[in-house]
Protein backbone atom coordinates (compact mmCIF):
# COMPACT_ATOMS: atom_id res chain seq x y z
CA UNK A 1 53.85 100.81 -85.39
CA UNK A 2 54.62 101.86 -89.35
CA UNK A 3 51.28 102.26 -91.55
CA UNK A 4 49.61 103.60 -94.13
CA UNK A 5 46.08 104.31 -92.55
CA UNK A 6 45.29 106.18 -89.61
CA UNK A 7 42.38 104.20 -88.20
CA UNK A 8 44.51 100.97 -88.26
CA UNK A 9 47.13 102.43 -86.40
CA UNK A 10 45.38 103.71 -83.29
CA UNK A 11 43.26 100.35 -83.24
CA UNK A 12 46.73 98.65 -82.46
CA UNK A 13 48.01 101.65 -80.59
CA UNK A 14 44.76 101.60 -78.33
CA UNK A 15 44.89 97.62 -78.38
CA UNK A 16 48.73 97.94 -77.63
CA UNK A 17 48.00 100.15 -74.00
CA UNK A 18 44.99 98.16 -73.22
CA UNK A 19 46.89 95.20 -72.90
CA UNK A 20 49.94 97.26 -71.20
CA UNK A 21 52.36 96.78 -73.75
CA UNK A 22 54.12 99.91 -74.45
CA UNK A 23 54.42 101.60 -78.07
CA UNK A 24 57.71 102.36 -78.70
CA UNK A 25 58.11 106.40 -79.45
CA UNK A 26 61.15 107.43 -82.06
CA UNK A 27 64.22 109.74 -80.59
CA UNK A 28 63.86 113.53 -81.95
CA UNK A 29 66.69 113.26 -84.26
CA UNK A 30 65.61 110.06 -85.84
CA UNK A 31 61.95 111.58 -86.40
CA UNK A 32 63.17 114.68 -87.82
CA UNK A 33 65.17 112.71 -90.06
CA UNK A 34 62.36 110.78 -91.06
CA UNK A 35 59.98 113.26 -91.86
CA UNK A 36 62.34 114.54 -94.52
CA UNK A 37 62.29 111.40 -96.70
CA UNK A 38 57.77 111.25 -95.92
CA UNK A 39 54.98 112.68 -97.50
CA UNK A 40 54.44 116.12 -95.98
CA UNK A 41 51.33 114.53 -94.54
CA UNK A 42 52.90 111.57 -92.79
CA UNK A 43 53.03 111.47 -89.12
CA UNK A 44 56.03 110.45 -87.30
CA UNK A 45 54.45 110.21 -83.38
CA UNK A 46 54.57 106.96 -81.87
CA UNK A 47 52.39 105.35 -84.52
CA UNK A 48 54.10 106.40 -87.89
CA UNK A 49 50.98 107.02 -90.41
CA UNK A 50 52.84 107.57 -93.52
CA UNK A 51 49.29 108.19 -95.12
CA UNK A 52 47.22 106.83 -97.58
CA UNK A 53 50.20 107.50 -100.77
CA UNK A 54 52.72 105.85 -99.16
CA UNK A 55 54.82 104.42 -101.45
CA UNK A 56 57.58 101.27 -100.96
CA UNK A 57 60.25 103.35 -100.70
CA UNK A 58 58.23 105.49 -97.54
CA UNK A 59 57.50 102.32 -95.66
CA UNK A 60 61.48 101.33 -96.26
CA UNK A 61 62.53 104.23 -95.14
CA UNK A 62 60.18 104.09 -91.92
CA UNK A 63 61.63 100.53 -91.18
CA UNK A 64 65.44 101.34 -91.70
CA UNK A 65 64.65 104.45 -89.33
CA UNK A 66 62.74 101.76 -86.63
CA UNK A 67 65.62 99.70 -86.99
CA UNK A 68 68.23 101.74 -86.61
CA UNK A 69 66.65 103.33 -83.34
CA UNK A 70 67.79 102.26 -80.17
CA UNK A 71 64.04 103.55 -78.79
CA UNK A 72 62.07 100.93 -80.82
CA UNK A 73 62.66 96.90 -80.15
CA UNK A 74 60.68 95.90 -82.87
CA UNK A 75 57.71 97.05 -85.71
CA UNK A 76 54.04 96.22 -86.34
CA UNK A 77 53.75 96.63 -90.26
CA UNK A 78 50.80 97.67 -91.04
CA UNK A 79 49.39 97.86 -94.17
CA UNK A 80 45.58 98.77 -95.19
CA UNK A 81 44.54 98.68 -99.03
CA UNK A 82 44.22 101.82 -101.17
CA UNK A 83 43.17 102.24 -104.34
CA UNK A 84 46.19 102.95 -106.44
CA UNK A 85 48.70 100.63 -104.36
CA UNK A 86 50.85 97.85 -104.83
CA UNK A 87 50.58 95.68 -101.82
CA UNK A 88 52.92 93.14 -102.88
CA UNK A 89 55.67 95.56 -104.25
CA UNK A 90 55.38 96.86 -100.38
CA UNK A 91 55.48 93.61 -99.26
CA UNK A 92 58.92 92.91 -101.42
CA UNK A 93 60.68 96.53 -99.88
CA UNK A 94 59.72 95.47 -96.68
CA UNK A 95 61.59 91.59 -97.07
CA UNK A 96 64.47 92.84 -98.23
CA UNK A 97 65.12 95.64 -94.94
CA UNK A 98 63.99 92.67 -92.44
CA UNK A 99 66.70 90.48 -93.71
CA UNK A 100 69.52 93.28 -92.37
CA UNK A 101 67.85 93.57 -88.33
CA UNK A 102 67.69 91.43 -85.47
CA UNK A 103 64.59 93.28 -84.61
CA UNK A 104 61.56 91.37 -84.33
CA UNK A 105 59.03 92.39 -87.38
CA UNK A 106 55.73 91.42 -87.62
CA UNK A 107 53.25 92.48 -90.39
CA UNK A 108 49.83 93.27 -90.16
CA UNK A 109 48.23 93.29 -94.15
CA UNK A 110 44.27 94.17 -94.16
CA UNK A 111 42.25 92.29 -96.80
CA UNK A 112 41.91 88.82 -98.17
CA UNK A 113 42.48 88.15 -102.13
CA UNK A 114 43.76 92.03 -102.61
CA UNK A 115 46.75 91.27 -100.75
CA UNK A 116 47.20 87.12 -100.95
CA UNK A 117 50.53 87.78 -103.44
CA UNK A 118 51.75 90.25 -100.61
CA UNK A 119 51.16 88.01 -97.68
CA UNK A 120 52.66 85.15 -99.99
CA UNK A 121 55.74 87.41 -99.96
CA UNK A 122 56.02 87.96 -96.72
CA UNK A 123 55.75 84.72 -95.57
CA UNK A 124 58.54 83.30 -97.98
CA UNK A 125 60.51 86.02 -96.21
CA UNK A 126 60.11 84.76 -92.07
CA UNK A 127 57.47 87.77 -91.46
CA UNK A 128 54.46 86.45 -89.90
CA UNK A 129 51.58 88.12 -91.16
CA UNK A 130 48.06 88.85 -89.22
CA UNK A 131 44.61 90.17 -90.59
CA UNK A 132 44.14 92.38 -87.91
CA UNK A 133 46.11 95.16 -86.30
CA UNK A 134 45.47 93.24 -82.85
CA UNK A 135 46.25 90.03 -83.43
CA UNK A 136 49.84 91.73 -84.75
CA UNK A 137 50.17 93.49 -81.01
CA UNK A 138 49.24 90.57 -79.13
CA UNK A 139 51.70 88.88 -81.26
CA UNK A 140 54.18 91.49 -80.13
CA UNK A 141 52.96 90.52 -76.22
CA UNK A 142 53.92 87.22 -76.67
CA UNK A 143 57.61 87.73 -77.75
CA UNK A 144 57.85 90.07 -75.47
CA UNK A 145 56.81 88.08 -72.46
CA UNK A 146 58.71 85.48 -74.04
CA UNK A 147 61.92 87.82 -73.12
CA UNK A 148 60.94 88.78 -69.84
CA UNK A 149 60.42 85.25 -68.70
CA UNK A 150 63.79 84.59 -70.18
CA UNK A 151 65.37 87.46 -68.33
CA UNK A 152 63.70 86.29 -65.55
CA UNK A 153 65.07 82.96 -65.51
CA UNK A 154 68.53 83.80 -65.84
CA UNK A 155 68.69 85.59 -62.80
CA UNK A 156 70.69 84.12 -59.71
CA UNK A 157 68.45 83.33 -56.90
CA UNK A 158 68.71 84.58 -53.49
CA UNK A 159 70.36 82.38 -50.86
CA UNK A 160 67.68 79.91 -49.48
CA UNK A 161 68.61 80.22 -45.85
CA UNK A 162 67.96 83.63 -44.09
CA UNK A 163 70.67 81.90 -40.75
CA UNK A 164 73.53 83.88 -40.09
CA UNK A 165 76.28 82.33 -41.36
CA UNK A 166 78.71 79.86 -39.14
CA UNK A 167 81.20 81.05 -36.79
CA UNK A 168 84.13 78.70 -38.02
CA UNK A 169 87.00 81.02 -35.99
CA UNK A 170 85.00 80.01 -32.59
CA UNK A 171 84.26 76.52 -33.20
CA UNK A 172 87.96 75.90 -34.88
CA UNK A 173 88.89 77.54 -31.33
CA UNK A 174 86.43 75.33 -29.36
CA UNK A 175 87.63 72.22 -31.17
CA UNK A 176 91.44 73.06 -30.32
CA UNK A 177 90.90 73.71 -26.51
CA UNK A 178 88.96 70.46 -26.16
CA UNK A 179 92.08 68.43 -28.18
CA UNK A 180 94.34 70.10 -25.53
C-alpha cells in the first residue's frame, strides 16, 4: 500500500487484515533504500505514507521500489487530495512505471471532480481506479483468489482408488499353471 495520507492507508491496511488478506511488508535493504529518495517524514512500514508533500517523483520511486521487491506481489495506489498537488501529474508518473511490471496495480484516488483528469489518466493507462481505499483491497482479494483457485486447479489429483494395487506376477503365475 503506497500513499500520501495516513488515515487512508490504515483504513485499507485495517480493511486488508479484516478480510485476511495479507499486506505485503518491504525487505530491509529495499526500505532503507527507499527512505533515502522520501521526504524525511515518509514512512516506509508496510503501508508506505510518503506524507502529505509527496511529490510524482516520491510516489515513482515508491512503485519502482514495490516492483522491484520480491516481498510485494502487487500495490494499492493511494492517493488523497492536498492542497498544493497535482493529482493528474501523479496519475501520469504512476502510468508510465506500471507499463514496465507484471505486478498487478490498482489505484485508489479520493475525490470526485478534483481528481476526474487523474482518474481519466489512469484509466487510459489499464489501472483500475476505486473511490475508496476498500473497494481497492477487496479488489486486491479478488485477483488474488483468482490465483489461488488457479493454483488450485492445476494441481494433479490424488488417485481415486485407495485398493492396493494388482498382483500381476501371481496371477501371470496362476494363469501359466492352469495353461499347463
Amino acid at each position: 500500500i503506497v500513499t500520501n495520507g495516513g488515515g487512508p492507508g490504515v483504513l485499507a491496511a485495517d480493511w486488508a487484515n479484516e478480510i485476511g488478506l495479507d499486506v505485503a511488508k518491504l525487505g530491509d535493504d529495499t526500505r532503507a533504500a527507499l527512505a533515502l529518495q522520501l521526504s524525511p517524514l515518509a514512512s516506509v512500514d508496510s503501508v508506505i505514507d510518503l506524507g502529505e508533500d509527496a511529490s510524482p517523483a516520491h510516489f515513482g520511486a515508491a512503485l519502482k521500489a514495490c516492483f522491484d521487491d520480491s516481498g510485494a506481489d502487487g500495490v494499492l495506489l493511494i492517493y488523497s487530495p492536498k492542497p498544493d498537488s497535482d493529482p493528474a501529474a501523479i496519475a501520469a508518473a504512476a502510468g508510465e512505471l506500471v507499463t514496465s511490471t507484471g505486478k498487478p496495480v490498482l489505484a485508489c484516488w479520493m475525490g470526485d471532480a478534483s481528481v476526474r483528469e487523474a482518474r481519466d489518466a489512469l484509466n487510459a493507462r489499464a489501472i483500475p481506479s476505486f473511490r475508496t481505499p476498500e473497494a481497492g483491497v477487496d479488489a486486491f482479494n479478488s485477483v488474488a483468489s483468482f490465483y489461488r483457485n488457479q493454483q488450485l486447479l492445476q494441481q494433479t489429483p490424488p488417485p481415486l482408488s485407495s485398493m492396493a494395487k494388482p498382483d500381476t506376477e501371481g496371477a501371470r503365475l496362476l494363469i501359466e499353471s492352469v495353461l499347463a
